[in-house]
C-alpha atoms as a PDB file:
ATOM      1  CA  UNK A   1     251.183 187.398  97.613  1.00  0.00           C
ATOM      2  CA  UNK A   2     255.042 188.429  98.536  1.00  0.00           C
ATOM      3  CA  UNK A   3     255.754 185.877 101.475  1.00  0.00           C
ATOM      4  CA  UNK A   4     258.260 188.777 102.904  1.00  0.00           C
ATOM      5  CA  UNK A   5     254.907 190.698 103.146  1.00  0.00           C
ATOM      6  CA  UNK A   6     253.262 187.672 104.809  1.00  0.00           C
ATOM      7  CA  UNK A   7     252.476 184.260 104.869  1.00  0.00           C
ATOM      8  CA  UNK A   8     249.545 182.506 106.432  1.00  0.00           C
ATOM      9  CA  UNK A   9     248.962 178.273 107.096  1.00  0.00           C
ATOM     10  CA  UNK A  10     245.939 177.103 108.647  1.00  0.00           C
ATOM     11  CA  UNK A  11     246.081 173.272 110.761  1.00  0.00           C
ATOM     12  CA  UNK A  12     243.188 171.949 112.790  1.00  0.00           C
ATOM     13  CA  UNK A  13     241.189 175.370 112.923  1.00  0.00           C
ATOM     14  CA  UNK A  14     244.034 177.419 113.762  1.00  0.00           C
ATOM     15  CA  UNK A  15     245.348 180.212 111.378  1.00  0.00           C
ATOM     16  CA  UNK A  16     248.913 180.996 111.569  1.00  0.00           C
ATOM     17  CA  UNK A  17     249.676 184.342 109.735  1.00  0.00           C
ATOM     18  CA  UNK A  18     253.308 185.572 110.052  1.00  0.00           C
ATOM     19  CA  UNK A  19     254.049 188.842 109.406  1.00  0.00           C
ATOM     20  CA  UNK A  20     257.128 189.991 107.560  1.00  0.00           C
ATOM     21  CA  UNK A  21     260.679 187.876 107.098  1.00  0.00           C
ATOM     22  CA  UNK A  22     263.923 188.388 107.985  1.00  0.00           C
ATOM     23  CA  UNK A  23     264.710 190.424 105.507  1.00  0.00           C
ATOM     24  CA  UNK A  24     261.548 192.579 105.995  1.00  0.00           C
ATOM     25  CA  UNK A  25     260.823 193.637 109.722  1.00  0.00           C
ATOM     26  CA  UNK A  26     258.694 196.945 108.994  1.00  0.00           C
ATOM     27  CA  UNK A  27     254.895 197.550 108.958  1.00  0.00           C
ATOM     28  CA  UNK A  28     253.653 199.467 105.934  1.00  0.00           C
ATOM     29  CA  UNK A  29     250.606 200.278 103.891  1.00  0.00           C
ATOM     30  CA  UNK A  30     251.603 197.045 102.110  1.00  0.00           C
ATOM     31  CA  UNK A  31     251.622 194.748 104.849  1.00  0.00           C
ATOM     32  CA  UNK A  32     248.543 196.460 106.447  1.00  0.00           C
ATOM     33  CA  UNK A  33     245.991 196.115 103.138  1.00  0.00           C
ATOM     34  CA  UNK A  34     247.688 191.729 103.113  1.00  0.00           C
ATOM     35  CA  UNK A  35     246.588 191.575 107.124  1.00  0.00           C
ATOM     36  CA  UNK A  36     243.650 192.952 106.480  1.00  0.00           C
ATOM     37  CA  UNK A  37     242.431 190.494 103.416  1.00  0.00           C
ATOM     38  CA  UNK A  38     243.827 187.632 104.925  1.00  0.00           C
ATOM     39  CA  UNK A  39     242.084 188.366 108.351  1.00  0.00           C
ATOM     40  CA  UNK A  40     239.010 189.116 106.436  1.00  0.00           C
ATOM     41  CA  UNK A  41     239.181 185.641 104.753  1.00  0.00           C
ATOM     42  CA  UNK A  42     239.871 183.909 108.228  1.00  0.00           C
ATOM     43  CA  UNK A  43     236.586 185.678 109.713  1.00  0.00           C
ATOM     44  CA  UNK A  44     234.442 184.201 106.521  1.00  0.00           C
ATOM     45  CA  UNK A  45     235.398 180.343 107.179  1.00  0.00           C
ATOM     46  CA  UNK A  46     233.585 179.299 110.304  1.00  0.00           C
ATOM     47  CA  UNK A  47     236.323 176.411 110.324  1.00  0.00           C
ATOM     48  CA  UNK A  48     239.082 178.609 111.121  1.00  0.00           C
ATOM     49  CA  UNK A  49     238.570 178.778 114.657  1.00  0.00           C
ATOM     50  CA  UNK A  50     242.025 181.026 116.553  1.00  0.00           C
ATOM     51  CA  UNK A  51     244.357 183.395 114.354  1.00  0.00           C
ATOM     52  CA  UNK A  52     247.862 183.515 115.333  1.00  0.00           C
ATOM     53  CA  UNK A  53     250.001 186.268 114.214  1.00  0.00           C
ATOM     54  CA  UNK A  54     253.276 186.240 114.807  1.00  0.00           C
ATOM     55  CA  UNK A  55     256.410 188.114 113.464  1.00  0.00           C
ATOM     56  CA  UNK A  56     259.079 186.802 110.719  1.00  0.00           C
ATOM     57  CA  UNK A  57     262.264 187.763 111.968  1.00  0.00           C
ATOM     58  CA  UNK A  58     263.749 185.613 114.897  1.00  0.00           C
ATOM     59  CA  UNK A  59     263.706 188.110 118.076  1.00  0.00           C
ATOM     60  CA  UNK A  60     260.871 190.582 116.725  1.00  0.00           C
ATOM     61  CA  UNK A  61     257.461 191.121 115.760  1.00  0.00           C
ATOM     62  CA  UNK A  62     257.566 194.222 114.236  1.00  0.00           C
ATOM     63  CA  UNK A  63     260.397 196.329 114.239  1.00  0.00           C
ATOM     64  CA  UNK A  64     258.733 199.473 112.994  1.00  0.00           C
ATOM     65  CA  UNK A  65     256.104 201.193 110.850  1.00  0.00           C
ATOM     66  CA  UNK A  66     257.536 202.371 107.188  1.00  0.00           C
ATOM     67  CA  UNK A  67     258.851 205.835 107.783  1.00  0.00           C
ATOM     68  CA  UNK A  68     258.123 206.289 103.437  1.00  0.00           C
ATOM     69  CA  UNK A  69     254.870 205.321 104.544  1.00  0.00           C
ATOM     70  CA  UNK A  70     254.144 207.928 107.842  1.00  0.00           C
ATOM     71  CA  UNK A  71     256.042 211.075 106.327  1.00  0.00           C
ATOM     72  CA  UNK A  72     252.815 211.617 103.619  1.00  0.00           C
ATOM     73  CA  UNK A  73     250.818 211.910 106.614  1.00  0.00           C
ATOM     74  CA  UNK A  74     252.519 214.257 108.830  1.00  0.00           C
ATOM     75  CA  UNK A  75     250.941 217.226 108.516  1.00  0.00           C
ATOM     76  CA  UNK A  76     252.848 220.288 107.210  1.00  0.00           C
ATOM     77  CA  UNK A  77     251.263 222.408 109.889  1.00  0.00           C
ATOM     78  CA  UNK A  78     253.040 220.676 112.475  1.00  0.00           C
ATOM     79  CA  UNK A  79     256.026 221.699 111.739  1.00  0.00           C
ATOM     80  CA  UNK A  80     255.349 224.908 112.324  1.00  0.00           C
ATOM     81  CA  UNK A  81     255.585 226.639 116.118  1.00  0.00           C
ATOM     82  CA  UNK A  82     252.662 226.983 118.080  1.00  0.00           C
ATOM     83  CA  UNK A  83     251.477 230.543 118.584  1.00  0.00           C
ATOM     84  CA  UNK A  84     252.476 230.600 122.126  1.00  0.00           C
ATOM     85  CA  UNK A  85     255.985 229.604 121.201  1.00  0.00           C
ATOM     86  CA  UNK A  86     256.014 232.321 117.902  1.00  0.00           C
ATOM     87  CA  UNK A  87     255.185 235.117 120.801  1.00  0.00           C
ATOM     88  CA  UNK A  88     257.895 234.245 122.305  1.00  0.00           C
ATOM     89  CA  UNK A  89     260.746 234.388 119.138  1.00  0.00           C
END
């Protein structure tokens, strides 16, 4: 896995997963489908008893979501003006 997706450690029954690095501060589909498996994997070992997650980069957590990843699912139709407002052009 690509540690500037994510990294995980696990000490006395407590799962650490960090999120992201300091070069990589954005949630996308990526990251998501890596949280997911690793969270999954946490919830199958009855030893791991707490999951942490934390952010990468020193001051944040997550910056912000991929906008490469959100612009797919805008929705074309949105961009276009509300009948009440076309009435009104």
């Amino acid at each position: 896995m690509n540690t500037d997706v994510l990294t995980t450690r696990v000490a006395d029954g407590i799962a650490v997963i960090t999120l992201g690095s300091a070069k990589r501060i954005y949630f996308d589909a990526e990251m998501g489908d890596a949280l997911t498996e690793v969270l999954d994997r946490f919830a199958g070992d009855p030893s791991d008893r707490v999951v942490v997650v934390t952010g990468g980069a020193p001051g944040y957590f997550i910056r912000h979501f991929s906008i490469a990843t959100l612009t797919p699912r805008v929705c074309i139709r949105s961009c276009e003006p509300r009948r009440e407002d076309r009435d009104q052009i």
